[in-house]
Protein backbone atom coordinates (compact mmCIF):
# COMPACT_ATOMS: atom_id res chain seq x y z
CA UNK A 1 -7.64 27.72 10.35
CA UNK A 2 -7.37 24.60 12.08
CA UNK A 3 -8.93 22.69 8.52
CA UNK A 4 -5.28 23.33 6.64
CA UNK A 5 -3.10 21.76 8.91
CA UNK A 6 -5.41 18.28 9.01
CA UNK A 7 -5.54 18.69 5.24
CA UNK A 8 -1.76 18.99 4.68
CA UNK A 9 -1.08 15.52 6.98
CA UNK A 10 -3.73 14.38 5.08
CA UNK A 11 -1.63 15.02 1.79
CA UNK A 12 1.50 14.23 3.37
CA UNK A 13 0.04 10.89 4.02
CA UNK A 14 -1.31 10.01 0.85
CA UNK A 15 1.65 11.41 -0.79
CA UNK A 16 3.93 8.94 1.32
CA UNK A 17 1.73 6.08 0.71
CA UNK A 18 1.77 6.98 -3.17
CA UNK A 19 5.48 6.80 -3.19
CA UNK A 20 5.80 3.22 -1.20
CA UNK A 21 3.58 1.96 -4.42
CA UNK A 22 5.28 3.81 -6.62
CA UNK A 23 8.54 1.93 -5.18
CA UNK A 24 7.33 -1.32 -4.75
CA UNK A 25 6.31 -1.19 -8.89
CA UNK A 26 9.54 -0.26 -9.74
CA UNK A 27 11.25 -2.32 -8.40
CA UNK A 28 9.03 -5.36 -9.27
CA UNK A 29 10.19 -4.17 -13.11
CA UNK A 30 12.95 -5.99 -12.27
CA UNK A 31 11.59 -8.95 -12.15
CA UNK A 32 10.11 -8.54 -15.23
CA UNK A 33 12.84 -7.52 -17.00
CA UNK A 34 14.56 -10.86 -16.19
CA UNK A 35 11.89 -13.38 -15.74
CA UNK A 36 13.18 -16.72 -16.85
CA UNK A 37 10.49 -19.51 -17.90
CA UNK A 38 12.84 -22.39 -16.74
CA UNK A 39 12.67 -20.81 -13.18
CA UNK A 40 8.91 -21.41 -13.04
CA UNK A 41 5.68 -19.78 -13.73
CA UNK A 42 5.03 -16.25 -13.72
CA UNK A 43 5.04 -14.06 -10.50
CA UNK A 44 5.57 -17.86 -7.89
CA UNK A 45 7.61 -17.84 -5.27
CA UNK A 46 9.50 -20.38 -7.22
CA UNK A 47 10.67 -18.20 -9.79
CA UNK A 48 11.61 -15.33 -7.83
CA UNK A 49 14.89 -14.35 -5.98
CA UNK A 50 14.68 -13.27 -2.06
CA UNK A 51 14.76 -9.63 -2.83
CA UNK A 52 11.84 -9.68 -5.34
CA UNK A 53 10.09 -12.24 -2.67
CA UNK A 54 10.94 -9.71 -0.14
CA UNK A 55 8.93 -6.76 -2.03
CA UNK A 56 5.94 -8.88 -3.33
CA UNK A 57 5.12 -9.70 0.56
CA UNK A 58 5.91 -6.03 1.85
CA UNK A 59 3.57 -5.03 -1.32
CA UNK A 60 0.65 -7.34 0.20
CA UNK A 61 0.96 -5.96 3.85
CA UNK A 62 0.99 -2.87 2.45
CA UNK A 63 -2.05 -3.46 0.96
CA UNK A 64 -3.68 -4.77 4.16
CA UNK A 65 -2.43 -2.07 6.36
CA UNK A 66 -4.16 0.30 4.13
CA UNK A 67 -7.36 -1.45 4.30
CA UNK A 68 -7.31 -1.51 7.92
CA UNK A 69 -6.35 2.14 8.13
CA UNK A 70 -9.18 2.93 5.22
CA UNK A 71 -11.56 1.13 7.58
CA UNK A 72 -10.67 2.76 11.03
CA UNK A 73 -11.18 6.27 9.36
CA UNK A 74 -14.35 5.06 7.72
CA UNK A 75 -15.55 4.08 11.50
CA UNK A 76 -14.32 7.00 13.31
CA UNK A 77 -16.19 9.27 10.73
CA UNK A 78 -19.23 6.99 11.10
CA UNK A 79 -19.21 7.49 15.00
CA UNK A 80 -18.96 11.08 14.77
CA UNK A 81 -22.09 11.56 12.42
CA UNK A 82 -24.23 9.10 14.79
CA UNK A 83 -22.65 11.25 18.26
CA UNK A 84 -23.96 14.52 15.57
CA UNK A 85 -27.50 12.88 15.05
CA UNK A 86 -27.98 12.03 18.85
């Protein structure tokens, strides 16, 4: 019984990180949809307004916060099958 309430935050979790992604694209699209070559190239800092610039570094950390996260589970999994094995 105690399995279904670790799987749920689990969901939960994944489900909420889904949906910053799913945010962060969609508004992006935005960009896209009025991209101007005489602003500069594609997707630099030059060419983008503060909002978009805004996103695009939120979207990075993101990224990097759920490395960090996907690494800290990886270890504490790790050092419960070597505490198992000893």
């Amino acid at each position: 019984m105690k399995l279904i309430p670790i799987i749920l935050k689990i969901g939960l979790f994944l489900f909420l990180d889904l949906l910053v992604f799913i945010f962060c694209g969609v508004f992006m699209m935005g960009y896209d949809d009025f991209y101007n070559e005489s602003q500069g190239e594609y997707f630099s800092f030059s060419s983008m307004e503060i909002q978009y610039k805004v996103v695009w570094i939120f979207y990075n950390f993101w990224i990097v916060l759920n490395c960090f996260l996907l690494l800290y589970f990886l270890f504490r999994v790790f050092n419960k099958s070597i505490l198992k094995l000893k």
